[in-house]
Protein backbone atom coordinates (compact mmCIF):
# COMPACT_ATOMS: atom_id res chain seq x y z
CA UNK A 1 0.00 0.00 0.00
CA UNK A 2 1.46 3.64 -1.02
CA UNK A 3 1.88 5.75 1.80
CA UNK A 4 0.23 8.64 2.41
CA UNK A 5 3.41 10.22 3.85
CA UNK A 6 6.91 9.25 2.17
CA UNK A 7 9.96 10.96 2.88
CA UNK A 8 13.42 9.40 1.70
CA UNK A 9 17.00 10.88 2.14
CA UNK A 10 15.24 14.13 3.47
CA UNK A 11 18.39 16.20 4.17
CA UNK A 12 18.98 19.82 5.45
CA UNK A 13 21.82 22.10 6.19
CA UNK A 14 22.29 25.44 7.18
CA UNK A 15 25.32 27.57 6.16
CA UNK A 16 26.77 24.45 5.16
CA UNK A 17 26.21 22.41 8.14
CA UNK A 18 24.12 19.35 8.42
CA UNK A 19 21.42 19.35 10.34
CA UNK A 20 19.27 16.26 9.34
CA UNK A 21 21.51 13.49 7.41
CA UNK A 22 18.80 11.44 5.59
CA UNK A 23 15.82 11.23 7.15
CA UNK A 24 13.06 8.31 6.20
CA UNK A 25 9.86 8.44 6.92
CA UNK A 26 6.63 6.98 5.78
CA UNK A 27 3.21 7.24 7.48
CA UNK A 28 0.24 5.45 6.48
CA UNK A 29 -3.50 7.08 6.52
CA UNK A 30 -5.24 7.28 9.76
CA UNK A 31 -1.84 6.19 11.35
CA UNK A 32 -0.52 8.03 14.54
CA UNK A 33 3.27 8.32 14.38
CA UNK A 34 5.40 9.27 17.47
CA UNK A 35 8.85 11.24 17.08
CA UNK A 36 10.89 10.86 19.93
CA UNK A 37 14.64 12.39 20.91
CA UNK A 38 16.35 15.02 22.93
CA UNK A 39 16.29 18.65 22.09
CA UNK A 40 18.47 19.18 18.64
CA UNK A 41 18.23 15.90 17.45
CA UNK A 42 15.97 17.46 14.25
CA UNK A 43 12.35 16.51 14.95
CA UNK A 44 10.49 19.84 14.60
CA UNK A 45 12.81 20.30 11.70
CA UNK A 46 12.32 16.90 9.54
CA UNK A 47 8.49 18.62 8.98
CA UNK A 48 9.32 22.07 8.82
CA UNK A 49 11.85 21.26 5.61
CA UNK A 50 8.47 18.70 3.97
CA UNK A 51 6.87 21.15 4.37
CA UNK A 52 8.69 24.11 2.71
CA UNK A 53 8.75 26.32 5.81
CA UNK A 54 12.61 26.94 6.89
CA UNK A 55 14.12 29.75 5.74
CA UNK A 56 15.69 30.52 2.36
CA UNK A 57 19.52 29.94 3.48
CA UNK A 58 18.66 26.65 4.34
CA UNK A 59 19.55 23.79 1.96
CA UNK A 60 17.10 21.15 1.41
CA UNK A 61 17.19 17.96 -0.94
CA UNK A 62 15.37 14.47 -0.70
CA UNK A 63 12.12 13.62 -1.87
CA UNK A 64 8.70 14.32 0.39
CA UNK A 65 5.86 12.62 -1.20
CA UNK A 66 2.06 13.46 -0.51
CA UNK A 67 -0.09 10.72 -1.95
CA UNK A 68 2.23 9.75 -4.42
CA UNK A 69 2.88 13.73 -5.56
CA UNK A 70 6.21 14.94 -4.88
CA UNK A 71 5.90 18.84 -2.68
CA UNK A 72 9.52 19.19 -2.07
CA UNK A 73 10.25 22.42 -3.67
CA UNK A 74 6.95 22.50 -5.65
CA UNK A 75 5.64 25.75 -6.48
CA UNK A 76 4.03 28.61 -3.54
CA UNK A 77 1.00 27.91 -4.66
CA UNK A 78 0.72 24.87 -4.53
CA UNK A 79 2.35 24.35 -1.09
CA UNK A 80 -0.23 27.03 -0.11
CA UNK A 81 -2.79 24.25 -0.36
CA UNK A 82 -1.16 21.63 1.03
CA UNK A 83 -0.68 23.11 3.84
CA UNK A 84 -3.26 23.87 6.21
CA UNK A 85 -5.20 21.78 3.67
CA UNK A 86 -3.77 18.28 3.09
CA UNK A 87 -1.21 18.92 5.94
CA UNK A 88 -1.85 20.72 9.10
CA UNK A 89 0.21 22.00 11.47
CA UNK A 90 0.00 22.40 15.36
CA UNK A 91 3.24 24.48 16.74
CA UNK A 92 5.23 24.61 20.01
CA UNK A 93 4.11 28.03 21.03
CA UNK A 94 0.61 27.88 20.34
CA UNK A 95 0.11 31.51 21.23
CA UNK A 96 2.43 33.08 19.38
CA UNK A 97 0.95 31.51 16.17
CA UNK A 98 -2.38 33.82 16.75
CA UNK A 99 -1.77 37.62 15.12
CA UNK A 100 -3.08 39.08 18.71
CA UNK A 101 -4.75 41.93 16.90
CA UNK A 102 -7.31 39.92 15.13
CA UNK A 103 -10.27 38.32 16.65
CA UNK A 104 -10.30 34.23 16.33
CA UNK A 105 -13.06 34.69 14.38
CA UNK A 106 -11.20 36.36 11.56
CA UNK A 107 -8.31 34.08 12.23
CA UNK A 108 -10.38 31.16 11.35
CA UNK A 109 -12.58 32.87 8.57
CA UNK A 110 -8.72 33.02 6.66
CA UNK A 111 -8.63 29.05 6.58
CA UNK A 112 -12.07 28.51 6.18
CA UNK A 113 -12.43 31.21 3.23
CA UNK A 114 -8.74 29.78 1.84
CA UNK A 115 -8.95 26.04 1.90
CA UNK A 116 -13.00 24.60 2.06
CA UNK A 117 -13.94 28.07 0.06
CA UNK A 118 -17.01 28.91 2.40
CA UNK A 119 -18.68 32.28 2.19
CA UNK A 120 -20.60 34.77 4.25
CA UNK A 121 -22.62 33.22 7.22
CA UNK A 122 -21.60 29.49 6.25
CA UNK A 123 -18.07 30.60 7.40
CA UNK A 124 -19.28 32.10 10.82
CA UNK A 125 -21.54 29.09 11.27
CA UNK A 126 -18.40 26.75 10.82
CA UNK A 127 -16.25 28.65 13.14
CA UNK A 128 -18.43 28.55 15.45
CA UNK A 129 -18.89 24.88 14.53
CA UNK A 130 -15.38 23.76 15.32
CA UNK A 131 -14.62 26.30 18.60
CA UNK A 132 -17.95 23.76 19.87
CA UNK A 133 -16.11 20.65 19.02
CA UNK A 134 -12.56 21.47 20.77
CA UNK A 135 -14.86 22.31 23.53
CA UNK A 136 -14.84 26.31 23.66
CA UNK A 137 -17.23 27.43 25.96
CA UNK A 138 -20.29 30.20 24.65
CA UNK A 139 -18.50 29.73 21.29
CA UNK A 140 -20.81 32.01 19.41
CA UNK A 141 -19.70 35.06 21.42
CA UNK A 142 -16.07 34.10 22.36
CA UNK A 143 -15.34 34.03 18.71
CA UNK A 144 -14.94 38.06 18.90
CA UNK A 145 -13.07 38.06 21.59
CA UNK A 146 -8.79 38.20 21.18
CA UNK A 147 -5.75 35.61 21.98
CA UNK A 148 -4.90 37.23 25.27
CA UNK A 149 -8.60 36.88 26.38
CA UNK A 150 -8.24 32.87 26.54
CA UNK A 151 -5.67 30.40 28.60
CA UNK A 152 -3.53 28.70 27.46
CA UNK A 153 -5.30 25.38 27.07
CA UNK A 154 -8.01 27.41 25.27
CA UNK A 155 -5.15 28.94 22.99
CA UNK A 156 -4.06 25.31 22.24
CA UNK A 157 -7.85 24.21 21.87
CA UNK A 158 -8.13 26.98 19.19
CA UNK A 159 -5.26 26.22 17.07
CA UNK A 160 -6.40 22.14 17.17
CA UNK A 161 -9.73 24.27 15.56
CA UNK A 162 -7.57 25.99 12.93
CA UNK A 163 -5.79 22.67 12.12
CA UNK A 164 -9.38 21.26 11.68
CA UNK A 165 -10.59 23.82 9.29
CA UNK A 166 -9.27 22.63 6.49
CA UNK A 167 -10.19 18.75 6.94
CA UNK A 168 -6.48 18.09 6.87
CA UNK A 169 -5.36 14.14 5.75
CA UNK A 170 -2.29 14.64 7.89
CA UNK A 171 -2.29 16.34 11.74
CA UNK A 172 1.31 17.74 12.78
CA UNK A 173 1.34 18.11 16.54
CA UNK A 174 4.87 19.73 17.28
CA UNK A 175 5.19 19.13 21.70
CA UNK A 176 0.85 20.30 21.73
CA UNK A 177 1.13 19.84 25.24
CA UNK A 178 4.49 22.25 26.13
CA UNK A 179 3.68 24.83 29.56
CA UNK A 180 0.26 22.89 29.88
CA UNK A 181 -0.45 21.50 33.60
CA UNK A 182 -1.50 17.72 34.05
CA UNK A 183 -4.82 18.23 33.53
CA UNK A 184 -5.30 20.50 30.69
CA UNK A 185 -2.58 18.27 28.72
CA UNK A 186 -4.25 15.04 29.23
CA UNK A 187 -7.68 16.85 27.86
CA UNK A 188 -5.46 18.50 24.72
CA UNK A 189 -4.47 14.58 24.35
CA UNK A 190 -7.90 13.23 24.35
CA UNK A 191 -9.39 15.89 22.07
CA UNK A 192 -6.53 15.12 19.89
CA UNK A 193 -7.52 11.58 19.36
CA UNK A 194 -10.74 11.67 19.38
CA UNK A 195 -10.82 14.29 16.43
CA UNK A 196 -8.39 11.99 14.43
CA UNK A 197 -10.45 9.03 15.19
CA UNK A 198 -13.47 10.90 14.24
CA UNK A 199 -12.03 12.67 10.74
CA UNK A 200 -9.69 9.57 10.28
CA UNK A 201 -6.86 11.93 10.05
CA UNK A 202 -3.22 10.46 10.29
CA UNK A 203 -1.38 12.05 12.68
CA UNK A 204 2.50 12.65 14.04
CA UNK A 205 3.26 13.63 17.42
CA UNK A 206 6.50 15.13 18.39
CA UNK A 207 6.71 15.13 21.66
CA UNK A 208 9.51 14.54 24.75
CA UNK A 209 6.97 12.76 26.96
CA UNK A 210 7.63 9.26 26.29
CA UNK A 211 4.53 8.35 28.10
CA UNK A 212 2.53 10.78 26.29
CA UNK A 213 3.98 9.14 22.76
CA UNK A 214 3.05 5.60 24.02
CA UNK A 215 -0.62 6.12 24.78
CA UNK A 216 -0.89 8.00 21.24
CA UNK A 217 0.29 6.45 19.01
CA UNK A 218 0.79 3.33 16.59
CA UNK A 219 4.24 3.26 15.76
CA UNK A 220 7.63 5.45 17.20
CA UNK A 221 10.23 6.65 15.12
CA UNK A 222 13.59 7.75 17.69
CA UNK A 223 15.70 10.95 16.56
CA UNK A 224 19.29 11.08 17.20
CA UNK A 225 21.28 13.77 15.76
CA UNK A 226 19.44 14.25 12.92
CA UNK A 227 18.93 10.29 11.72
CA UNK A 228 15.94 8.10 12.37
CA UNK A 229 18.10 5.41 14.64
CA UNK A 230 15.04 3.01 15.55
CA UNK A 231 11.43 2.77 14.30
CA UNK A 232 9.26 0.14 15.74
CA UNK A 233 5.55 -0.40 16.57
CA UNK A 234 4.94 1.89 19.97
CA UNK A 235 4.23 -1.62 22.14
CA UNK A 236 7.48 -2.86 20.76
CA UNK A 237 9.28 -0.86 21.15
CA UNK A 238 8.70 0.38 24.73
CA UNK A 239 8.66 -3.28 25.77
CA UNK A 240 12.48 -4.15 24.33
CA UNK A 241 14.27 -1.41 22.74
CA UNK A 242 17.07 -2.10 20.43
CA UNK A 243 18.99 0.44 19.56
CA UNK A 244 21.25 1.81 22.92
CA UNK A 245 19.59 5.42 22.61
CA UNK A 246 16.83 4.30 23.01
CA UNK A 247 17.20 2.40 25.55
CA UNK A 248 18.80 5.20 27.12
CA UNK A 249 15.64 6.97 26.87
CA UNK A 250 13.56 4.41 28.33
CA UNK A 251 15.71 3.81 30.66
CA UNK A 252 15.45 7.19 32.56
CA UNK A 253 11.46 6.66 32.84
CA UNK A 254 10.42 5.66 36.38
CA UNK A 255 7.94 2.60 36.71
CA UNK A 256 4.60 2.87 37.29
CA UNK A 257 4.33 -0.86 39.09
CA UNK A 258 6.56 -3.49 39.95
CA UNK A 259 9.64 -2.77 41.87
CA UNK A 260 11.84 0.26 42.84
CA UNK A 261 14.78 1.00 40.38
CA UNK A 262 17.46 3.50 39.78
CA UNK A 263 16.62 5.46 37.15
CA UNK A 264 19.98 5.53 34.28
CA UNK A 265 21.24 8.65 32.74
CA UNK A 266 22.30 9.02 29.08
CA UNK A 267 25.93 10.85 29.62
CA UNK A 268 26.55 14.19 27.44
CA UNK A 269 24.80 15.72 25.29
CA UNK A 270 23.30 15.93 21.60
CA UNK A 271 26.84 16.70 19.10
CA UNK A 272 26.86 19.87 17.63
CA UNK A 273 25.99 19.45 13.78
CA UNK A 274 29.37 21.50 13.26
CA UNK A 275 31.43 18.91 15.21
CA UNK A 276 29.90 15.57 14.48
CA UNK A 277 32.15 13.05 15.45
CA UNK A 278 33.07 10.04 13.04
CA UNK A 279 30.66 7.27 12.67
CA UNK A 280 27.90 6.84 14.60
CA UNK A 281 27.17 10.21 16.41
CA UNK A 282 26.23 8.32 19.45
CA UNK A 283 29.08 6.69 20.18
CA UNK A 284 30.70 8.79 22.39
CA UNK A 285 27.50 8.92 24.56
CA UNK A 286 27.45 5.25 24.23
CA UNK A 287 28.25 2.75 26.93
CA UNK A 288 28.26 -0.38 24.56
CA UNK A 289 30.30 1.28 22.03
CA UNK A 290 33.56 -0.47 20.37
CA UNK A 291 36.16 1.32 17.57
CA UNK A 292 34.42 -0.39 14.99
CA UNK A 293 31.63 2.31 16.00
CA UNK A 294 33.59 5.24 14.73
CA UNK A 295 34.81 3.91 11.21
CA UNK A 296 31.07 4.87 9.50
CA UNK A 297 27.60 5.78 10.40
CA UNK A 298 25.58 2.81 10.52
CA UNK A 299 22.29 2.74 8.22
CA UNK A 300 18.77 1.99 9.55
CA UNK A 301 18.06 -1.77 8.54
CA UNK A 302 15.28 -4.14 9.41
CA UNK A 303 15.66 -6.50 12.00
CA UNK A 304 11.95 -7.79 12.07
CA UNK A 305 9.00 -7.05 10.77
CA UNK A 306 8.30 -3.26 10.81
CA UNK A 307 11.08 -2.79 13.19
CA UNK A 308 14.68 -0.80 11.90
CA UNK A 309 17.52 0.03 13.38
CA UNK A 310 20.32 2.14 13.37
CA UNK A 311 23.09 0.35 15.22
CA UNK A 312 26.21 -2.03 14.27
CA UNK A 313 25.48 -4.36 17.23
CA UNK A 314 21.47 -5.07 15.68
CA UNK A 315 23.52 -5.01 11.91
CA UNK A 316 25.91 -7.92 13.84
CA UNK A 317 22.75 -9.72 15.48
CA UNK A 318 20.83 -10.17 12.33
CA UNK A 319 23.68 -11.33 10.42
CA UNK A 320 23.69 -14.33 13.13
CA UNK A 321 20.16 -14.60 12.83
CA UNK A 322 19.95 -14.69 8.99
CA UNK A 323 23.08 -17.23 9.03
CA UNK A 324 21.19 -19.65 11.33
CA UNK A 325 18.21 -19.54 9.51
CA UNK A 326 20.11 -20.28 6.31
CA UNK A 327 21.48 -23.32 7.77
């Protein structure tokens, strides 16, 4: 089945440096992909460059298909309905994606007037509409009132609204949860999937919260200095991790049952693009690494069925495996 979603070799770099170093990604309709990793490692980034929204300096090559079409580099106006459209787009700081001198009433009449090509009352009637359905209270009249006027859930409720107006095939949810308390995140979270359940929207979440990512979605894809190092289906890959990042990751979650542990610490820090060391970037973070880890990066393989990884040690085990089975 073609995905809906395929990006191959996506690569960027800015003033010459690297930044992401072939990312692949494909995402299936009404599937909900999680991308995990550490601040810098190039999430936020992989769907800024599909989606033609980095800056002009930066340097961008690979192929991002939608439905089979290729949109990477394709004319303005044609990215202009794509996204917001076929693609939507929730972003870390949800309020400073409002203009805070228009009313959300206008800001929503732009995407409904742009992308469904409503008209006069219809597009009042429909902003009103979807302010009911991310659960705005007295929609009707607070759709005249201004971004400062709401919190910051309600912010976050209207740009999931915003998304929505243009029946998007694909959701985008860059950290939708970021400065929210418990309560108001795990509401964001549930509104989430119960609009994508309801539109059949696929959607990625990119998102720290490990937990967060393993309630929400179907299938995780780890970041590590700007690769894809492991991609496995969310109960797989929570229940054994391969690749050593991500068990790193893991690793410093505390249990909810069972018995007391000490939580491990992944040592050091994401590389700096500019100073990437040789092979796999990990490595010196790495507790299980050898000097055959610095000779070249390792490439994401499969090691079972919809499971890759990134790592020399998995490359080694499935060579074994494969040899066995051959006997």
């Amino acid at each position: 089945m073609t995905p809906l979603v395929n990006i191959q070799g996506l690569s960027v770099a800015f003033n010459g440096v690297p930044v992401l170093r072939g990312v692949d990604i494909a995402l299936g309709k009404g599937e909900a992909l999680g991308l995990v990793g550490e601040s810098g490692s190039g999430k936020s980034v992989t769907w800024l460059a599909a989606l033609g929204l980095l800056p002009r300096h930066a340097k961008v090559t690979g192929s991002v298909r939608l439905d089979g079409r290729e949109i990477l580099g394709a004319p303005a106006g044609e990215l202009d309905r794509v996204r917001g459209g076929r693609v939507a787009m929730i972003f870390q700081d949800p309020a400073s994606a409002l203009n805070p001198v228009l009313t959300i009433r206008k800001q929503l009449s732009e995407a409904l007037v742009l992308h469904r090509d409503l008209q006069g009352n219809a597009v009042k009637a429909e902003a009103r509409r979807l302010l009911d359905l991310v659960g705005i209270p007295d929609a009707g009249r607070r759709l005249e009132a201004y971004p400062h006027e709401f919190s910051g859930g309600q912010v976050q409720r209207i740009m999931i609204a915003m998304a929505l107006a243009g029946n998007p095939d694909v959701l985008i949810a860059d950290e939708p949860t970021t400065a929210l308390d418990a309560t108001i995140q795990a509401q964001i979270l549930e509104l989430m999937s119960s609009v994508r359940r309801e539109f059949g929207m696929a959607m990625v979440l990119i998102s720290h919260d490990l937990g967060v990512v393993a309630e929400n979605c179907d299938r995780v894809a780890v970041m590590y200095a700007g690769r894809i190092v492991e991609q496995a289906p969310s109960n797989q890959l929570f229940a054994d991790p391969v690749h050593p990042y991500a068990q790193g990751l893991i690793g410093a979650l505390p249990p909810l049952d069972g018995p007391r542990r000490r939580l491990t610490a992944i040592p050091g820090t994401v590389p700096d693009p500019a100073m990437m060391p040789d092979g796999c970037a990990f490595a010196p973070r790495c507790a299980l690494a050898s000097d055959s880890c610095s000779l070249a990066a390792p490439t994401l393989a499969p090691i079972a069925d919809q499971r890759t990884v990134a790592c020399i040690r998995a490359e080694a085990s499935r060579r074994t495996l494969l040899g066995i089975a051959a006997e």
